[in-house]
N, C-alpha and C. Protein backbone atom coordinates (compact mmCIF):
# COMPACT_ATOMS: atom_id res chain seq x y z
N UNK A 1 35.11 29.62 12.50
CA UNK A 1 34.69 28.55 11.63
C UNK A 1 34.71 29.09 10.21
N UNK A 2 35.65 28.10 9.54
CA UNK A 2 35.45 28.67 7.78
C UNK A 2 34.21 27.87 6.96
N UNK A 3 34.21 28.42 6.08
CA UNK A 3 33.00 27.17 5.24
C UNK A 3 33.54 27.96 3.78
N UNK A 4 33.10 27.26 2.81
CA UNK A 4 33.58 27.42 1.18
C UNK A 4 31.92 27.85 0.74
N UNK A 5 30.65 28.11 1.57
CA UNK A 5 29.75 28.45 0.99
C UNK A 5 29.97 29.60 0.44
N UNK A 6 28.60 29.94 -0.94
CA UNK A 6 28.79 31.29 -1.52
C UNK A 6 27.60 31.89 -0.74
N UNK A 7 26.86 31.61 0.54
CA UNK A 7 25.54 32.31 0.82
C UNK A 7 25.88 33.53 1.47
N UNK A 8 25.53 34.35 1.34
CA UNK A 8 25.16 35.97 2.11
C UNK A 8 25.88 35.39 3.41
N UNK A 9 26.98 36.30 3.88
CA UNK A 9 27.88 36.42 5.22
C UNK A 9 26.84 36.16 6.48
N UNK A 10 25.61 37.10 6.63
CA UNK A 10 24.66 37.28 7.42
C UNK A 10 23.81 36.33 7.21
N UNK A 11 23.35 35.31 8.40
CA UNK A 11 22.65 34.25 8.81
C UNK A 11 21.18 35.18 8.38
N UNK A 12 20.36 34.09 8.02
CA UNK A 12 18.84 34.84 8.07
C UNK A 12 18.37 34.65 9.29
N UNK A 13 18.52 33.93 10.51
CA UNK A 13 17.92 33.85 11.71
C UNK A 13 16.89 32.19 11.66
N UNK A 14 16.85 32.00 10.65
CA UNK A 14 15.43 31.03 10.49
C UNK A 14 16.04 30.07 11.87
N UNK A 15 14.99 29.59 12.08
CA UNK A 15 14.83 28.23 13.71
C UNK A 15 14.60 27.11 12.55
N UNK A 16 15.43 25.88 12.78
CA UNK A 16 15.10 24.72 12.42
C UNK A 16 13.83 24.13 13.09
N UNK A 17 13.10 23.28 12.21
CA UNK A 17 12.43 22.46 12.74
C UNK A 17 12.73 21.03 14.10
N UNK A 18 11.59 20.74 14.39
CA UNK A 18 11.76 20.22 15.84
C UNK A 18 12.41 18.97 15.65
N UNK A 19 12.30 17.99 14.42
CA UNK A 19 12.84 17.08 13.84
C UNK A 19 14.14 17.07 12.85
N UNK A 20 14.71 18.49 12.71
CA UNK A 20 15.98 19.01 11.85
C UNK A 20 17.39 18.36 12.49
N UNK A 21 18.06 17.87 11.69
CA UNK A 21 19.25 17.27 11.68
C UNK A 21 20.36 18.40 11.61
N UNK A 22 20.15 19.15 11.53
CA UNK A 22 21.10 20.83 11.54
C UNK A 22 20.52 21.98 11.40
N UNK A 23 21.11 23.21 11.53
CA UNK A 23 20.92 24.24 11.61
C UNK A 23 21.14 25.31 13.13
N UNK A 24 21.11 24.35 14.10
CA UNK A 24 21.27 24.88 15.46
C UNK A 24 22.68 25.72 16.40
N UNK A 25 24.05 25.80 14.90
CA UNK A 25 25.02 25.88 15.45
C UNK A 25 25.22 27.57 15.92
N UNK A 26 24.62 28.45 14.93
CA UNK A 26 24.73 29.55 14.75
C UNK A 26 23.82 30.33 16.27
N UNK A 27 22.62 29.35 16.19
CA UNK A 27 21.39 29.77 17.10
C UNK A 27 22.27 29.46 19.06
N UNK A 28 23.59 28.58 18.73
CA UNK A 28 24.13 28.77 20.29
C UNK A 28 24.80 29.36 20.15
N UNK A 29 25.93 29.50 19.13
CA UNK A 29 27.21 30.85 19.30
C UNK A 29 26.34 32.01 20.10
N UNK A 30 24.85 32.26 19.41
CA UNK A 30 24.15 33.41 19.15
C UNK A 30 23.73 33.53 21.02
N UNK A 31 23.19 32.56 21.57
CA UNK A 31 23.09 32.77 22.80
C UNK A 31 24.42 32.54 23.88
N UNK A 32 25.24 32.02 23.69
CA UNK A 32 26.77 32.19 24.34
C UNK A 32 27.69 33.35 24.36
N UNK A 33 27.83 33.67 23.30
CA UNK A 33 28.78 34.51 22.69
C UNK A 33 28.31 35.93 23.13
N UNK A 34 29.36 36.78 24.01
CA UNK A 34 29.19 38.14 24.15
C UNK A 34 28.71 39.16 22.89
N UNK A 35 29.32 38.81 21.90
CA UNK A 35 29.22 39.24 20.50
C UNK A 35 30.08 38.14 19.51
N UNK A 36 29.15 38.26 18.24
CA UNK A 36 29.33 37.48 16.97
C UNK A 36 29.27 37.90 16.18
N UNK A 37 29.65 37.93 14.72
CA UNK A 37 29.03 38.55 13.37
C UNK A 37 29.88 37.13 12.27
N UNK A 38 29.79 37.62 11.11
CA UNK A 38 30.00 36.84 9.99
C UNK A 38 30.98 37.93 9.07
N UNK A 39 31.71 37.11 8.08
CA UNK A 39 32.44 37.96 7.15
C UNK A 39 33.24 36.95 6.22
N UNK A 40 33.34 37.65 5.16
CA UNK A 40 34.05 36.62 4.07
C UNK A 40 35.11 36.25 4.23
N UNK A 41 35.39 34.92 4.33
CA UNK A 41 36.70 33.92 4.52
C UNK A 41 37.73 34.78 3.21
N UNK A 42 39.22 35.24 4.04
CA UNK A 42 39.97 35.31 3.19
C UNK A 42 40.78 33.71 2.52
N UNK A 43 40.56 33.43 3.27
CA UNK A 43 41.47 31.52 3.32
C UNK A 43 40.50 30.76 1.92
N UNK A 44 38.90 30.98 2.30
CA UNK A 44 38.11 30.11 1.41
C UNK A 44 37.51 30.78 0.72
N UNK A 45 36.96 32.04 0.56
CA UNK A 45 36.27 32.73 -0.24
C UNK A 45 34.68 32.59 0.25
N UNK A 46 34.67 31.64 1.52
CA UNK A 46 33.26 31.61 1.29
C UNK A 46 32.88 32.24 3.14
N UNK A 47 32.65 32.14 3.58
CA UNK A 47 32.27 32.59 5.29
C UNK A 47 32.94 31.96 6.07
N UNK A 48 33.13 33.36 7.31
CA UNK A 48 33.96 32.91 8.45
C UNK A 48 32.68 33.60 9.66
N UNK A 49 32.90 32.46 10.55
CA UNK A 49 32.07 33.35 11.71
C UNK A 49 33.22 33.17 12.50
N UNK A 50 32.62 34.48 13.65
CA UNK A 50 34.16 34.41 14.60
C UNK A 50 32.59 34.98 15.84
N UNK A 51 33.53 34.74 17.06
CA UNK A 51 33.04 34.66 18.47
C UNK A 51 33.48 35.39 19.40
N UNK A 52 33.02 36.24 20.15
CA UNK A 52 33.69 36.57 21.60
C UNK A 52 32.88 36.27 22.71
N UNK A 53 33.76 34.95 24.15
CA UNK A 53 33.28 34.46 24.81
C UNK A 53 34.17 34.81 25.96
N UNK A 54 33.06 35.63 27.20
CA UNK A 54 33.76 36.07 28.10
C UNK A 54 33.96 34.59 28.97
N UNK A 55 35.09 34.75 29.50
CA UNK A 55 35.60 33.83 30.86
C UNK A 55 35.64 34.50 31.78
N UNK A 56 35.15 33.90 32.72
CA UNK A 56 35.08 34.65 34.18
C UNK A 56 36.35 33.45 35.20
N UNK A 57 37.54 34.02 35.80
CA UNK A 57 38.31 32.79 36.34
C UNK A 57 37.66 33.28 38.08
């Protein structure tokens, strides 16, 4: 996922509230994903997160 934000690569962790309209996308990569991190979009200048999701066939 790219985004054109200028915020710090690294998520702060914060939990949305129980009534929040976003914030929850990072918090499932975070429990799915074998491993995740963040890093600056060469395409946008602003953040890329990337994912590794094991498949089991």
């Amino acid at each position: 996922m790219h985004d054109d934000g200028r915020t710090a690569a690294c998520p702060s962790g914060a939990r949305p509230g129980c009534e929040a309209e976003s914030g929850r996308g990072l918090l499932i990569v975070q429990q799915l994903a074998d491993s995740w991190g963040t890093t600056v979009s060469t395409r946008t200048g602003g953040n890329v997160t990337w994912a590794v999701l094991r498949v089991e066939l």
